[in-house]
C-alpha atoms as a PDB file:
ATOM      1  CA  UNK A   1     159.513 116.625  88.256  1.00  0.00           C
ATOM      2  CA  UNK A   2     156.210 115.919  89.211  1.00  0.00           C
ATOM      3  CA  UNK A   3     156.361 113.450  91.077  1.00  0.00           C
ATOM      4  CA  UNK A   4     159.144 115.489  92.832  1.00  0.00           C
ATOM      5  CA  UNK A   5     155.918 118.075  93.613  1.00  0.00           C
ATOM      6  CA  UNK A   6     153.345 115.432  94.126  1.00  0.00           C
ATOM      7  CA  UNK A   7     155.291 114.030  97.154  1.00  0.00           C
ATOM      8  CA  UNK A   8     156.687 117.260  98.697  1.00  0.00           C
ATOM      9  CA  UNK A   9     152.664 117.547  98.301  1.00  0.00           C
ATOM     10  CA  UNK A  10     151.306 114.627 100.812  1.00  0.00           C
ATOM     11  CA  UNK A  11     154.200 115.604 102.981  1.00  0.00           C
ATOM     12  CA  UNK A  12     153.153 118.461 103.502  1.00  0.00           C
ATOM     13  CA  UNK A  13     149.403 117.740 103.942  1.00  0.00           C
ATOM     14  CA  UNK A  14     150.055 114.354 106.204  1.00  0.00           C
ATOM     15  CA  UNK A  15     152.255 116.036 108.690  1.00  0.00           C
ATOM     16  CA  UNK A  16     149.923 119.436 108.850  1.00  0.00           C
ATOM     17  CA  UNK A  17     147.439 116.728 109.613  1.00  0.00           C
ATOM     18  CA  UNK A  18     149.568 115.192 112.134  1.00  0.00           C
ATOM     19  CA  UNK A  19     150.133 118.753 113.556  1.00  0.00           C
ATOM     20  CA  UNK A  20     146.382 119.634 113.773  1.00  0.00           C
ATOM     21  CA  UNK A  21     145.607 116.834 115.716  1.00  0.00           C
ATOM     22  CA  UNK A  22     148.439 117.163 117.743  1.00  0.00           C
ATOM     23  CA  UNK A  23     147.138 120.393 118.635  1.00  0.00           C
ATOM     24  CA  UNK A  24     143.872 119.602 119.160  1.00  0.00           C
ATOM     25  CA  UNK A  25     144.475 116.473 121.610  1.00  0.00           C
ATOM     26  CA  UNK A  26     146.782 118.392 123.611  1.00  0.00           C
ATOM     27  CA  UNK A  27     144.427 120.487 124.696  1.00  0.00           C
ATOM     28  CA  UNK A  28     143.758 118.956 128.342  1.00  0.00           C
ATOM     29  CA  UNK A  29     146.765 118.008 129.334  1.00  0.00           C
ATOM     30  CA  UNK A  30     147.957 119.350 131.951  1.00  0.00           C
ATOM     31  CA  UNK A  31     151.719 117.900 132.819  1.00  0.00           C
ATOM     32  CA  UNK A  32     154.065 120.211 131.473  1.00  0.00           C
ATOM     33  CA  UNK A  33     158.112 119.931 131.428  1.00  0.00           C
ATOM     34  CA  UNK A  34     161.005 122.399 130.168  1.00  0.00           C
ATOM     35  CA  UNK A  35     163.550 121.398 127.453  1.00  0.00           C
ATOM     36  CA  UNK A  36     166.927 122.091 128.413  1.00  0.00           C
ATOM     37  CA  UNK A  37     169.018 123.296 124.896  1.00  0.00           C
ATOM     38  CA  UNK A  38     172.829 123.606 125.576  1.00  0.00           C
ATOM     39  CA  UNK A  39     172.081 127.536 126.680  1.00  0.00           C
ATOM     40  CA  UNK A  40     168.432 128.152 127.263  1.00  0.00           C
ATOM     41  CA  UNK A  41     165.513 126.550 128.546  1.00  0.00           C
ATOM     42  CA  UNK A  42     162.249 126.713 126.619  1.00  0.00           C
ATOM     43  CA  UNK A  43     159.208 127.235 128.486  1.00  0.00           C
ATOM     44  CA  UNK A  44     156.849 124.920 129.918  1.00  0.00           C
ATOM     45  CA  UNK A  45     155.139 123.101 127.193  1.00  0.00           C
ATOM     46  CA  UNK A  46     153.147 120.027 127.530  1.00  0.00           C
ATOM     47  CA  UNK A  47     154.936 116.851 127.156  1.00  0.00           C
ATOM     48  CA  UNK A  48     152.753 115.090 124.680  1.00  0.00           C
ATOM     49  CA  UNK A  49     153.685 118.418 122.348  1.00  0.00           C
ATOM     50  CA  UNK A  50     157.274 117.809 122.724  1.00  0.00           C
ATOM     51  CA  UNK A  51     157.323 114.346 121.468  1.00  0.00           C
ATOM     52  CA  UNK A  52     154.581 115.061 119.126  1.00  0.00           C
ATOM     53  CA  UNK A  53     156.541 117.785 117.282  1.00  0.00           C
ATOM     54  CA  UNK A  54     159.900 115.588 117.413  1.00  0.00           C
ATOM     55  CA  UNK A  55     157.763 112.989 115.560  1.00  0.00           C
ATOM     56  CA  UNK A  56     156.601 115.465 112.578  1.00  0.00           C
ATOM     57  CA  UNK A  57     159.950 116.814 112.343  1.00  0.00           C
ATOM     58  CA  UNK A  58     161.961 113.482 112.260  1.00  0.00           C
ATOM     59  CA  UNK A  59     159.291 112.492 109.476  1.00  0.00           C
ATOM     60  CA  UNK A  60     159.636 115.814 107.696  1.00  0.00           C
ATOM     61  CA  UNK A  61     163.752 115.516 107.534  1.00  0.00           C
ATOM     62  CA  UNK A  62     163.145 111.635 106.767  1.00  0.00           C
ATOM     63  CA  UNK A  63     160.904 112.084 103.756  1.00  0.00           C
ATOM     64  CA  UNK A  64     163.369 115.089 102.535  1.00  0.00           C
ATOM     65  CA  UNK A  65     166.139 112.839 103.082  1.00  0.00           C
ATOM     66  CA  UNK A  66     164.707 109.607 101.288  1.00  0.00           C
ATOM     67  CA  UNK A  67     163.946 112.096  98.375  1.00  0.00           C
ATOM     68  CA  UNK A  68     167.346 113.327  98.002  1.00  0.00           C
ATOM     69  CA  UNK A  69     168.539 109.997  97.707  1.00  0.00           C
ATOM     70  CA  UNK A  70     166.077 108.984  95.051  1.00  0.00           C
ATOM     71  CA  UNK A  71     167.322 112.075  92.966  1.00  0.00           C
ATOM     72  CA  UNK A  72     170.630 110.567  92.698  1.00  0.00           C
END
């Protein structure tokens, strides 16, 4: 079990890092684009933020996944 909290731990803390600096580089650009969801449209957000937060998410859902299957 701790273990269990140890690594929800550094996820947690690695991809608020990734976030943070995500945030912080992002600052200057300028080139923004829309996402197109099956019934909206989001608003214009800066294209290095889009991919950015696709990254921390897929490794979010990745880590969460590779610890369910370590459970079993």
């Amino acid at each position: 079990m701790q273990f269990a909290l140890k690594k929800i731990f550094y996820i947690t803390i690695f991809n608020s890092c990734l976030f943070t600096l995500l945030i912080i580089g992002i600052q200057n650009n300028s080139d923004k684009r829309k996402v197109n969801f099956l019934i909206e449209e989001t608003v214009k957000l800066p294209i290095g933020f889009i991919v950015g937060t696709s990254f921390i998410t897929g490794s979010i859902i990745g880590n969460l996944f590779s610890f369910n299957l370590n459970n079993k």
